[in-house]
Protein backbone atom coordinates (compact mmCIF):
# COMPACT_ATOMS: atom_id res chain seq x y z
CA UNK A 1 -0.94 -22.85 -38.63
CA UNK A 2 1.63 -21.05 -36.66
CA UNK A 3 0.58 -17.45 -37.28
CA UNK A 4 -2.99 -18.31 -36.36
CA UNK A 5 -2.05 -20.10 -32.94
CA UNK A 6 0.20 -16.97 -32.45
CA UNK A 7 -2.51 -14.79 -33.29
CA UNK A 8 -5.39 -16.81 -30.65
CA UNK A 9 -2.53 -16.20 -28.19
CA UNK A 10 -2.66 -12.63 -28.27
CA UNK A 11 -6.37 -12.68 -28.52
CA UNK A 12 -6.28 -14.59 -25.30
CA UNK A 13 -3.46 -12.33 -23.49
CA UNK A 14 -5.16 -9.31 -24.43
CA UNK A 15 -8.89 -10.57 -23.47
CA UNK A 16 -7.84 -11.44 -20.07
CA UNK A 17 -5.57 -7.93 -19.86
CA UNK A 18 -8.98 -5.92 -20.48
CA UNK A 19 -10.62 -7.92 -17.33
CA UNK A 20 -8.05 -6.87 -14.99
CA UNK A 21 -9.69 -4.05 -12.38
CA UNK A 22 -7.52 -1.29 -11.46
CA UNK A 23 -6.93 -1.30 -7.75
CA UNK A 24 -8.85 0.89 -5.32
CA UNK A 25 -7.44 2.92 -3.20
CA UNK A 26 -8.42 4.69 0.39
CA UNK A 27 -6.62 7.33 2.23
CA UNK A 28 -7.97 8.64 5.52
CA UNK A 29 -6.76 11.79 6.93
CA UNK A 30 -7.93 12.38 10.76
CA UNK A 31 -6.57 14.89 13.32
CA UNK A 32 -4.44 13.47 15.84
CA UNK A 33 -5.31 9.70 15.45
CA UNK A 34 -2.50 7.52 16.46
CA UNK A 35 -0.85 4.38 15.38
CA UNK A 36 -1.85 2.45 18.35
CA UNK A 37 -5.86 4.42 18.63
CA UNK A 38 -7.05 1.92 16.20
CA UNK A 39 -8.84 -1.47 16.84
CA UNK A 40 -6.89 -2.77 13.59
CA UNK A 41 -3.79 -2.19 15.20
CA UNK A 42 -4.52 -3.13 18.78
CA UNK A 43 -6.55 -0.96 20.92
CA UNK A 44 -8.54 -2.89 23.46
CA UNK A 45 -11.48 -1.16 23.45
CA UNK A 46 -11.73 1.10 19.93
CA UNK A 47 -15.32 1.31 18.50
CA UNK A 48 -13.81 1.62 14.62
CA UNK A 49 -15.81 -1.40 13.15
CA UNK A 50 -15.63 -0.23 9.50
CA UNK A 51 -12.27 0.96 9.87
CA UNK A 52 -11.31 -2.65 11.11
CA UNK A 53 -13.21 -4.11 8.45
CA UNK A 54 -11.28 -2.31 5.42
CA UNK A 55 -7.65 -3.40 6.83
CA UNK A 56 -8.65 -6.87 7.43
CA UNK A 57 -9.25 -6.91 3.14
CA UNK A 58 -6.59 -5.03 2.52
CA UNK A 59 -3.21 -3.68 3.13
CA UNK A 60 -2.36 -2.53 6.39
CA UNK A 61 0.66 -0.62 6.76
CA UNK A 62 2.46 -1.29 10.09
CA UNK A 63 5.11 1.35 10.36
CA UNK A 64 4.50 4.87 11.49
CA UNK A 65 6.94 7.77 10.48
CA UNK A 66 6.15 11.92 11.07
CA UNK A 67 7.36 14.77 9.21
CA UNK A 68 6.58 17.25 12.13
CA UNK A 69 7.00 17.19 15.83
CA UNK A 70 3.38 19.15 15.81
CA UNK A 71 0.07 18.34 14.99
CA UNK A 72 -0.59 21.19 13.13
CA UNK A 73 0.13 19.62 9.61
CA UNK A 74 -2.57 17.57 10.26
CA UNK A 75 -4.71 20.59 10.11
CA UNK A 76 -4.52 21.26 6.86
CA UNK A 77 -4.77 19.31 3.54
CA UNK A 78 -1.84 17.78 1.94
CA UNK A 79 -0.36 19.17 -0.09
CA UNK A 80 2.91 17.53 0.30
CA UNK A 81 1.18 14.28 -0.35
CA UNK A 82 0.25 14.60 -3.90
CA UNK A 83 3.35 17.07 -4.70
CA UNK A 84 5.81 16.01 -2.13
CA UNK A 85 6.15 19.29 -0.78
CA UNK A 86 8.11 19.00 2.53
CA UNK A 87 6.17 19.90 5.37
CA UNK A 88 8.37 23.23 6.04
CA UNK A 89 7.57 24.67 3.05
CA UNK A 90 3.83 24.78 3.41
CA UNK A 91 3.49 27.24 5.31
CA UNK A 92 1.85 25.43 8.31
CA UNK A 93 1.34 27.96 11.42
């Protein structure tokens, strides 16, 4: 009786394991957008509706670092995001 309880268990664990959605994920690039040019994050009067609409369902990060004192990296694709390439080494004109 034991084994077969264990057994519906695992059944159960597993069924509700195979449900589980992986999470999406959304990355926006734009060329020289600021922290503060968003509606999201406070601008008065931003016309981003859809943009406002996707961080009020999800996560909204609220801190704001650069690797670069110019906008030039955003120019270009990342590279550094998916290999973690620092900007210098780019090659970024």
């Amino acid at each position: 009786m034991d084994l077969l309880s264990v057994i519906a268990l695992f059944a159960l664990i597993t069924a509700q394991c195979a449900r589980a959605t992986p999470p999406n994920f959304v990355l926006l690039f734009a060329d020289d957008l600021g922290y503060g040019d968003l509606g999201c994050f406070g601008h008065p009067s931003s016309l981003t509706p859809n943009l406002d609409r996707l961080a009020a369902r999800g996560l909204r990060f609220t801190d704001f670092y650069v690797t670069s004192s110019v906008c030039s990296p955003s120019r270009k694709p990342h590279p550094g995001l998916i290999t973690a390439t620092p900007v210098r080494n780019q090659e970024i004109s």
